[in-house]
C-alpha atoms as a PDB file:
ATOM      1  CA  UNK A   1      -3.104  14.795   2.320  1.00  0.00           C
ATOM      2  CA  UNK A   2      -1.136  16.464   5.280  1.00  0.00           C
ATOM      3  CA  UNK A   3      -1.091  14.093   8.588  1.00  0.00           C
ATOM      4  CA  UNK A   4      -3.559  16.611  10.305  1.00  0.00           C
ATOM      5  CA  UNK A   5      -5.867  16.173   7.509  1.00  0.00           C
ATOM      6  CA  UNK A   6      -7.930  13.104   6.815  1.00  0.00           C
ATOM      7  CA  UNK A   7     -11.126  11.335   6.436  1.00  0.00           C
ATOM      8  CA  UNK A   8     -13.715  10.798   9.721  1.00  0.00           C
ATOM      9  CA  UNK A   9     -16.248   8.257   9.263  1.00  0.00           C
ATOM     10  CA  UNK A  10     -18.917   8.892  12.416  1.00  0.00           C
ATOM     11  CA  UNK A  11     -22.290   6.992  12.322  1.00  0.00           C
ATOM     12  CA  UNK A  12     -25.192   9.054  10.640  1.00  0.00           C
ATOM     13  CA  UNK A  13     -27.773  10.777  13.057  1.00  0.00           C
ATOM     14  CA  UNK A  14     -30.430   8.429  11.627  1.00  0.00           C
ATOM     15  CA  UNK A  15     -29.416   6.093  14.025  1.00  0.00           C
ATOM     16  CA  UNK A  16     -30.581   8.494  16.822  1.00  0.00           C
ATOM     17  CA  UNK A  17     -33.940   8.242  15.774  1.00  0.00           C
ATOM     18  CA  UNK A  18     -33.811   4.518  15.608  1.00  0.00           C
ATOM     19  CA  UNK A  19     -33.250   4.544  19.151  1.00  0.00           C
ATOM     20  CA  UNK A  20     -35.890   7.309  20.006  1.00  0.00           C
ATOM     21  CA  UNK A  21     -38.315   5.302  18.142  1.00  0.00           C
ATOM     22  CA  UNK A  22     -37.743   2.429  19.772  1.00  0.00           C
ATOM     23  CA  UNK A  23     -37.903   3.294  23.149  1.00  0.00           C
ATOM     24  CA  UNK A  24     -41.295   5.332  22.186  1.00  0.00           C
ATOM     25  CA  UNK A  25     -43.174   2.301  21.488  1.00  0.00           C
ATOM     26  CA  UNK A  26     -41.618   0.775  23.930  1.00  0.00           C
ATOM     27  CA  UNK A  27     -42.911   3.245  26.516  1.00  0.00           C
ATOM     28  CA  UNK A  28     -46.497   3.044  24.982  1.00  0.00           C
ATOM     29  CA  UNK A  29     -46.290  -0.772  25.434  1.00  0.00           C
ATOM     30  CA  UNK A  30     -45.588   0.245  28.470  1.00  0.00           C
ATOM     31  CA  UNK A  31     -48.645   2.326  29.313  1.00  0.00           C
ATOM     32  CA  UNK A  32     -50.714  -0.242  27.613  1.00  0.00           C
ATOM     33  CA  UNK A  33     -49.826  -2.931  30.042  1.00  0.00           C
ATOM     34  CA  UNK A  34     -49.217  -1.087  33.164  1.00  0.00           C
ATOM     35  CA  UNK A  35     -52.211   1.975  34.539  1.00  0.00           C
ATOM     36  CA  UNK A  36     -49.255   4.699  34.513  1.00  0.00           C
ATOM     37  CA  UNK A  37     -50.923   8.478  34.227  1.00  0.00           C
ATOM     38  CA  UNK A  38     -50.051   9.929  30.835  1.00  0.00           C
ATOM     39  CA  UNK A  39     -48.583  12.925  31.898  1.00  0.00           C
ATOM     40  CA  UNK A  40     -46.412  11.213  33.837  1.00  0.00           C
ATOM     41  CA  UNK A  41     -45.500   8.627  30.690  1.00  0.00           C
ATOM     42  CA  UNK A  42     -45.234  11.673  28.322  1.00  0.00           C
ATOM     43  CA  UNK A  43     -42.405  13.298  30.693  1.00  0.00           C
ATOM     44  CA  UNK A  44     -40.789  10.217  30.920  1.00  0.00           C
ATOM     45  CA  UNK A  45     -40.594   9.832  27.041  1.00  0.00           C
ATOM     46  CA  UNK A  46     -39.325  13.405  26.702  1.00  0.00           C
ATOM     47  CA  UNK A  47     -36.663  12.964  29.784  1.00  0.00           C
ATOM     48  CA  UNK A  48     -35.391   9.581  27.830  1.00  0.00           C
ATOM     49  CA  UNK A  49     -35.448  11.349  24.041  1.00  0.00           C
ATOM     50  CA  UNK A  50     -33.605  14.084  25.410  1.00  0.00           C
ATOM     51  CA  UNK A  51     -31.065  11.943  27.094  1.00  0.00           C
ATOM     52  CA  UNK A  52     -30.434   9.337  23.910  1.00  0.00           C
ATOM     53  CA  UNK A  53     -30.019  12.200  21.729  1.00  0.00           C
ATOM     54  CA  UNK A  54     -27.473  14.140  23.738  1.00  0.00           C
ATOM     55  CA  UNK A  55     -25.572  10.466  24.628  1.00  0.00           C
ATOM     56  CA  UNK A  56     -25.331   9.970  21.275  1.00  0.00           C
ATOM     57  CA  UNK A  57     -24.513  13.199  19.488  1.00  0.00           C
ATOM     58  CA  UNK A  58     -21.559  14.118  22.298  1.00  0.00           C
ATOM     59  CA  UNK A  59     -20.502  10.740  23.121  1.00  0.00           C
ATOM     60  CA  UNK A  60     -20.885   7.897  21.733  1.00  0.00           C
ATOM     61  CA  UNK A  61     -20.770   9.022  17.633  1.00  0.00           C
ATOM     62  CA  UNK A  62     -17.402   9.855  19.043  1.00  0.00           C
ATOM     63  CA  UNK A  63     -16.902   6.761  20.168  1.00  0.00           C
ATOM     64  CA  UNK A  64     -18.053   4.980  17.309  1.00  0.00           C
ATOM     65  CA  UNK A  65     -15.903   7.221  14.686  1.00  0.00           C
ATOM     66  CA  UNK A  66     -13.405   6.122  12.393  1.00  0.00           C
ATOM     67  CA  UNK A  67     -10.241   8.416  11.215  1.00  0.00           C
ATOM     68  CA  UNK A  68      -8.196   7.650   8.302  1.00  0.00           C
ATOM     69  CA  UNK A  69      -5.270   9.476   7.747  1.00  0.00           C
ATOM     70  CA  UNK A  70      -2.286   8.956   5.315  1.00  0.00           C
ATOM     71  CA  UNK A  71      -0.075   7.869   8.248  1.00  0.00           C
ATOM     72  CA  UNK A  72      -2.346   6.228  10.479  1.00  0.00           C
ATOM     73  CA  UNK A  73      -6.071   4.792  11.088  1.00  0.00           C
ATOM     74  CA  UNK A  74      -7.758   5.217  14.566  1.00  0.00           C
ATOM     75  CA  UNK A  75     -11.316   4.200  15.678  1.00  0.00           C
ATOM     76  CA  UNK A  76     -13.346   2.298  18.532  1.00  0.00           C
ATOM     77  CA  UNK A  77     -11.284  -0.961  19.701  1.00  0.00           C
ATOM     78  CA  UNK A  78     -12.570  -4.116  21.049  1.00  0.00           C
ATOM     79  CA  UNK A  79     -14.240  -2.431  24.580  1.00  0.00           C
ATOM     80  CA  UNK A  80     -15.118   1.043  22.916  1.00  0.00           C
ATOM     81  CA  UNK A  81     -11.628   2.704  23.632  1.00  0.00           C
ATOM     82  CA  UNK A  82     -10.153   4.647  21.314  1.00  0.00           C
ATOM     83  CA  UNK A  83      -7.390   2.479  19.158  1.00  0.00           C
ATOM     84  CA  UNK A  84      -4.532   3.839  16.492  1.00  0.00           C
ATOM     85  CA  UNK A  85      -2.257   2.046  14.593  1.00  0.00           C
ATOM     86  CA  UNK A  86      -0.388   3.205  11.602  1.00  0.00           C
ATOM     87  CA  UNK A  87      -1.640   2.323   7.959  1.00  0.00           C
ATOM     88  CA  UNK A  88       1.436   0.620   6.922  1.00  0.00           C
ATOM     89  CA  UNK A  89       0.730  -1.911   9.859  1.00  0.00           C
ATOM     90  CA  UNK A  90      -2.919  -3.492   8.292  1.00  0.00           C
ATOM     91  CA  UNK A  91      -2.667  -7.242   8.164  1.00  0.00           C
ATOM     92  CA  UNK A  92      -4.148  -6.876   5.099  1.00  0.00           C
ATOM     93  CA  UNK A  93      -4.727 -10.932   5.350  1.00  0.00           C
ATOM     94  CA  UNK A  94      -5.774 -11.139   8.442  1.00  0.00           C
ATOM     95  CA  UNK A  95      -8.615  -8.826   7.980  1.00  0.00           C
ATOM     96  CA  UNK A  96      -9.845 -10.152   4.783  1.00  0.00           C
ATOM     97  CA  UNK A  97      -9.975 -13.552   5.765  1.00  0.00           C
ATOM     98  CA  UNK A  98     -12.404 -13.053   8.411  1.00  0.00           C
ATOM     99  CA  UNK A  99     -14.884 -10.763   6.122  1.00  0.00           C
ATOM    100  CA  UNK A 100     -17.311 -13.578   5.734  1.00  0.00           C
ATOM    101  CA  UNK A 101     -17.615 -14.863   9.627  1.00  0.00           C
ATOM    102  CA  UNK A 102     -17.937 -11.456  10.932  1.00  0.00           C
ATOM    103  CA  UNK A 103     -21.170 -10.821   8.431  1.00  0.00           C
ATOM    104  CA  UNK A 104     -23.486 -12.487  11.188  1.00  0.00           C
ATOM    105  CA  UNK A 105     -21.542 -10.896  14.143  1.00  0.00           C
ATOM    106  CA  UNK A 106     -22.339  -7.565  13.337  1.00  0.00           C
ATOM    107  CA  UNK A 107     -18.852  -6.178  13.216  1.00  0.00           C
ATOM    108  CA  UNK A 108     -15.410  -6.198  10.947  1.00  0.00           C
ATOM    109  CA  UNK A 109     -11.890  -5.708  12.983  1.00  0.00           C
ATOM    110  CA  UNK A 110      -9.108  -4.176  11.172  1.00  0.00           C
ATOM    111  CA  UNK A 111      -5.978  -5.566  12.438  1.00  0.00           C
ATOM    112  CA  UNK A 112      -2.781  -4.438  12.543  1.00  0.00           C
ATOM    113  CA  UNK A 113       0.546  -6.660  12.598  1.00  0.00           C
ATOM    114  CA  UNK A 114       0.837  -6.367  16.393  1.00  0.00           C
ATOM    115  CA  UNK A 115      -2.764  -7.347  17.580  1.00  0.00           C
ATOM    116  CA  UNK A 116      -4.210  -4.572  17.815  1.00  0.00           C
ATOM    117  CA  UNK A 117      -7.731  -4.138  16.438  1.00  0.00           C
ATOM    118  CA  UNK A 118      -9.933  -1.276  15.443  1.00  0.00           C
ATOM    119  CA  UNK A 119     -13.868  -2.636  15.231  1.00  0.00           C
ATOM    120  CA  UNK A 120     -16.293  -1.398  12.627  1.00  0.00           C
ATOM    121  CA  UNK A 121     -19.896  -1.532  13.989  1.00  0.00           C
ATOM    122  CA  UNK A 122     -22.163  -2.445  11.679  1.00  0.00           C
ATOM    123  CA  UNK A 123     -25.459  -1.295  13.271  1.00  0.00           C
ATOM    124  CA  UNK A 124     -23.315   2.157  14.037  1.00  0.00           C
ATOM    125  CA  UNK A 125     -21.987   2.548  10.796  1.00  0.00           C
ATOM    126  CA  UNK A 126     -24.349   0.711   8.445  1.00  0.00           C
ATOM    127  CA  UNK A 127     -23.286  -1.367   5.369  1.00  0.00           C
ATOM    128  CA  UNK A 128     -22.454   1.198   2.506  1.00  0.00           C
ATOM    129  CA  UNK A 129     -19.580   3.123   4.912  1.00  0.00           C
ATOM    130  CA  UNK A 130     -17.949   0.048   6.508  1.00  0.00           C
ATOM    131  CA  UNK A 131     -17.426  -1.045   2.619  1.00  0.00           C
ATOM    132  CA  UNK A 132     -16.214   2.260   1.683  1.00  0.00           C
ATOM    133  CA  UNK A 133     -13.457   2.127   5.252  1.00  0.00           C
ATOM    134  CA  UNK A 134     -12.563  -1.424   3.564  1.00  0.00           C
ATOM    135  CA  UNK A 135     -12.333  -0.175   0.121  1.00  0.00           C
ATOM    136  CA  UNK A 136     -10.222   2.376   1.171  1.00  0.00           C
ATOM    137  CA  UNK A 137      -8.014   0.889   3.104  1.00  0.00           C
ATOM    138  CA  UNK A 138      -8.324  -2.461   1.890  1.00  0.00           C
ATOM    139  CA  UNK A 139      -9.001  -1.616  -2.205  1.00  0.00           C
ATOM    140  CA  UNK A 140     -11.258  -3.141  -4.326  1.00  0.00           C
ATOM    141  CA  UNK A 141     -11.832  -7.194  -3.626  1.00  0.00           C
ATOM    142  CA  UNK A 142     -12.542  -7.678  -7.331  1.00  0.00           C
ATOM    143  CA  UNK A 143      -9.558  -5.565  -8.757  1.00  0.00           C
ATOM    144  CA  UNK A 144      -6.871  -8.049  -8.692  1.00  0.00           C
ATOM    145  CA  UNK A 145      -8.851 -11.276  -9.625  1.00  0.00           C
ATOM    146  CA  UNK A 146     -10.927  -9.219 -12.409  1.00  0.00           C
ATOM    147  CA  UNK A 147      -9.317  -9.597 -16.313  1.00  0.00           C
ATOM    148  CA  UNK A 148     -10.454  -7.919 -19.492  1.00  0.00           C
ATOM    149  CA  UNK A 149     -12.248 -10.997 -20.605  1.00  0.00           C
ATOM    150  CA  UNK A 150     -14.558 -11.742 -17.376  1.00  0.00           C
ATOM    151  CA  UNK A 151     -18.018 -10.545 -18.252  1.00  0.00           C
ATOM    152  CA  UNK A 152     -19.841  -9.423 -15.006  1.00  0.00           C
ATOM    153  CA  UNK A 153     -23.133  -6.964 -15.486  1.00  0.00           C
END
């Protein structure tokens, strides 16, 4: 792997319609509750679809992305700016030993020996590829503490 090349993690486009969804029923709620015409409500739902899914294909899945390379890792920091640090510099400690408290904050940080932190989204990302960043940069969790005898199905 040359340093140009590398592996991009961006959140899926599934997320998109999440958030169109959302603010659909929303809006309906909306026009339940309040006497609003419904042409008016229906060009205000197209206005906002139009705008989340142009905010979120050109911008923020930007934002949100995740490069791996073999010299260095770059991705959202802690106030959505754009972080790099090279590979050799994971704490590798540091960042394991706060897997478990960061399961009900809804992110993981990377950190590197200086401070510096790259944050992996959960609700961006989802589960399977903010395991897959870890295993790759991290390895498996198992593989050291796993022997020949240990019989896990």
């Amino acid at each position: 792997m040359a340093a140009t090349d590398g592996k991009i993690f961006r959140p899926p486009f599934r997320r998109t319609a999440d958030i169109v969804l959302i603010t659909d029923i929303s809006l309906l709620i909306l026009h339940a509750v309040m006497d609003i015409p419904p042409n008016l409500m229906f060009l205000i739902a197209i206005v906002l679809n139009v705008l989340e899914i142009v905010l979120w294909t050109f911008w923020l899945r930007n934002i949100f992305s995740v490069r791996i390379t073999e010299e260095s890792i770059t991705g959202p920091g802690t106030h959505l700016q754009k972080v790099s640090f090279p590979r050799s510099e994971l704490d590798r400690q540091k960042t394991e030993n706060l897997r478990p408290g960061t399961k009900s904050k809804g992110y993981l940080d990377l950190w590197a020996l200086d401070g510096k932190r790259i944050r992996l989204f959960r609700k961006a990302f989802g589960r399977g590829p903010v395991f897959l960043i870890c295993k790759m940069l991290l390895g498996d969790i198992f593989e050291g503490s796993r022997q020949k005898d240990d019989y896990r199905p």
